[in-house]
Protein backbone atom coordinates (compact mmCIF):
# COMPACT_ATOMS: atom_id res chain seq x y z
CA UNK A 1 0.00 0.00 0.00
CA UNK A 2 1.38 3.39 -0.88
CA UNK A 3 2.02 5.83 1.99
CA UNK A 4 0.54 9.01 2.30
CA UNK A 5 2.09 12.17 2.18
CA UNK A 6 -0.16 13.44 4.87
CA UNK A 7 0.07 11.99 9.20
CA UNK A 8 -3.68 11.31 10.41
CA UNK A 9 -3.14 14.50 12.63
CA UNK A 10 -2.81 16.62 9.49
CA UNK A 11 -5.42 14.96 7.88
CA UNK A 12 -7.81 15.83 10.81
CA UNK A 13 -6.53 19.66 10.21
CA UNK A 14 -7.30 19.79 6.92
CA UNK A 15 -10.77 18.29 7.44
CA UNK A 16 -11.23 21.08 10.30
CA UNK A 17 -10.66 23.36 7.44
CA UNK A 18 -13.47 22.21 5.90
CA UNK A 19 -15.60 22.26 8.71
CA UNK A 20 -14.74 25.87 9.08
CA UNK A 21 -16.33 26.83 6.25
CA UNK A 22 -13.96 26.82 3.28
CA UNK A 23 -15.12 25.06 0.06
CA UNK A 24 -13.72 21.78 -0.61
CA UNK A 25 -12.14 22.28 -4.20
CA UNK A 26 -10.65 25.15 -2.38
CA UNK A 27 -9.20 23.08 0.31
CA UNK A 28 -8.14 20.40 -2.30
CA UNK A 29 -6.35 22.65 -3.97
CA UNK A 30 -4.65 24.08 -1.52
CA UNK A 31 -3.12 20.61 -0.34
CA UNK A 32 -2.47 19.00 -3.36
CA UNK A 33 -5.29 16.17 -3.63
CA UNK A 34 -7.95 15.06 -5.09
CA UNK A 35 -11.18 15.31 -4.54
CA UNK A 36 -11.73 11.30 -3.99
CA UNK A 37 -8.94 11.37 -1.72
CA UNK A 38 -10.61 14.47 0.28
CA UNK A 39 -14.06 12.46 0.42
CA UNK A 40 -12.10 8.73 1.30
CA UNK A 41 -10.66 10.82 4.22
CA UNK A 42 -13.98 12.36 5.35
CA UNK A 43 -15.41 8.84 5.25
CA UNK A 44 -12.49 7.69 7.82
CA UNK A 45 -11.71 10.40 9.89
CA UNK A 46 -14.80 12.49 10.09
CA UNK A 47 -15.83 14.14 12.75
CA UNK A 48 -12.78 12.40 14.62
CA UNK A 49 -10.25 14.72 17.09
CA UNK A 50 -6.56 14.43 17.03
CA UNK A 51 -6.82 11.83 20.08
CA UNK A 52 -9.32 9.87 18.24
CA UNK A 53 -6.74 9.36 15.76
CA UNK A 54 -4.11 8.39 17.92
CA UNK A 55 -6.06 5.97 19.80
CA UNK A 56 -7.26 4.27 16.83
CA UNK A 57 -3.77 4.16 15.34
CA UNK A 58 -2.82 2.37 18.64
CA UNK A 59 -5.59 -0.15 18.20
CA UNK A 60 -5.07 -1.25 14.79
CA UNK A 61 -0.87 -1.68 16.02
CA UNK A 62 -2.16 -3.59 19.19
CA UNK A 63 -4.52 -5.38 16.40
CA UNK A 64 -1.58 -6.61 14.48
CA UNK A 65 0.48 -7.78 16.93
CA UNK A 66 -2.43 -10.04 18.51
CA UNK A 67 -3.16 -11.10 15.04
CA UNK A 68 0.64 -12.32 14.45
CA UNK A 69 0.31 -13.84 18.02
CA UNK A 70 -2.65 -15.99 16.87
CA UNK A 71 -1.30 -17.12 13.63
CA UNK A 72 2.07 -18.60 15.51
CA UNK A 73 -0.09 -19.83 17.96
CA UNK A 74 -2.14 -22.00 15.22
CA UNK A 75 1.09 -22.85 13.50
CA UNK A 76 2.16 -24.06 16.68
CA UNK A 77 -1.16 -26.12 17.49
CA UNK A 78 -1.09 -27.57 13.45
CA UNK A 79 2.30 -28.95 13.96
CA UNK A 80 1.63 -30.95 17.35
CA UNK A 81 -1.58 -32.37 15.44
CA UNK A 82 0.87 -33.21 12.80
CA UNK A 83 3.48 -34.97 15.38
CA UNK A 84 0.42 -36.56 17.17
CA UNK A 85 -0.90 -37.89 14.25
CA UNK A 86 2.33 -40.06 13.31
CA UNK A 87 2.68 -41.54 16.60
């Protein structure tokens, strides 16, 4: 996946901007984007506040890391069904 120019905190500032009342073609032009990109960010991160962001960034890492847990874990339990199997 490509990474984005812009942190999740900025993102959240520029979406302020548009909450403040400047027009959105404005905003995207001002930034650099497109206007999908400005709508695919108001999808994920309206209405959010900077801490919103950085919890949720914190839950997806946390989210990964018990995900990698579980797939050792049924690595782990598929090779002593393997060993148990044989004996």
């Amino acid at each position: 996946m490509k990474k984005s120019r812009f942190t999740e905190v900025q993102i959240v500032g520029i979406l302020k901007e548009s909450e403040d009342g400047l027009n959105n073609k404005e905003i995207c032009r001002k930034y650099g984007i497109s206007d999908q990109t400005f709508y695919k960010w108001r999808t994920k991160y309206g209405g959010m506040q900077v801490s919103d962001v950085k919890t949720m960034k914190a839950l997806e890492e946390e989210n990964v890391t018990l995900k990698r847990i579980l797939g050792q874990k049924e690595l782990e339990l598929t090779a002593l069904k393997a060993v148990l199997e044989k004996k």
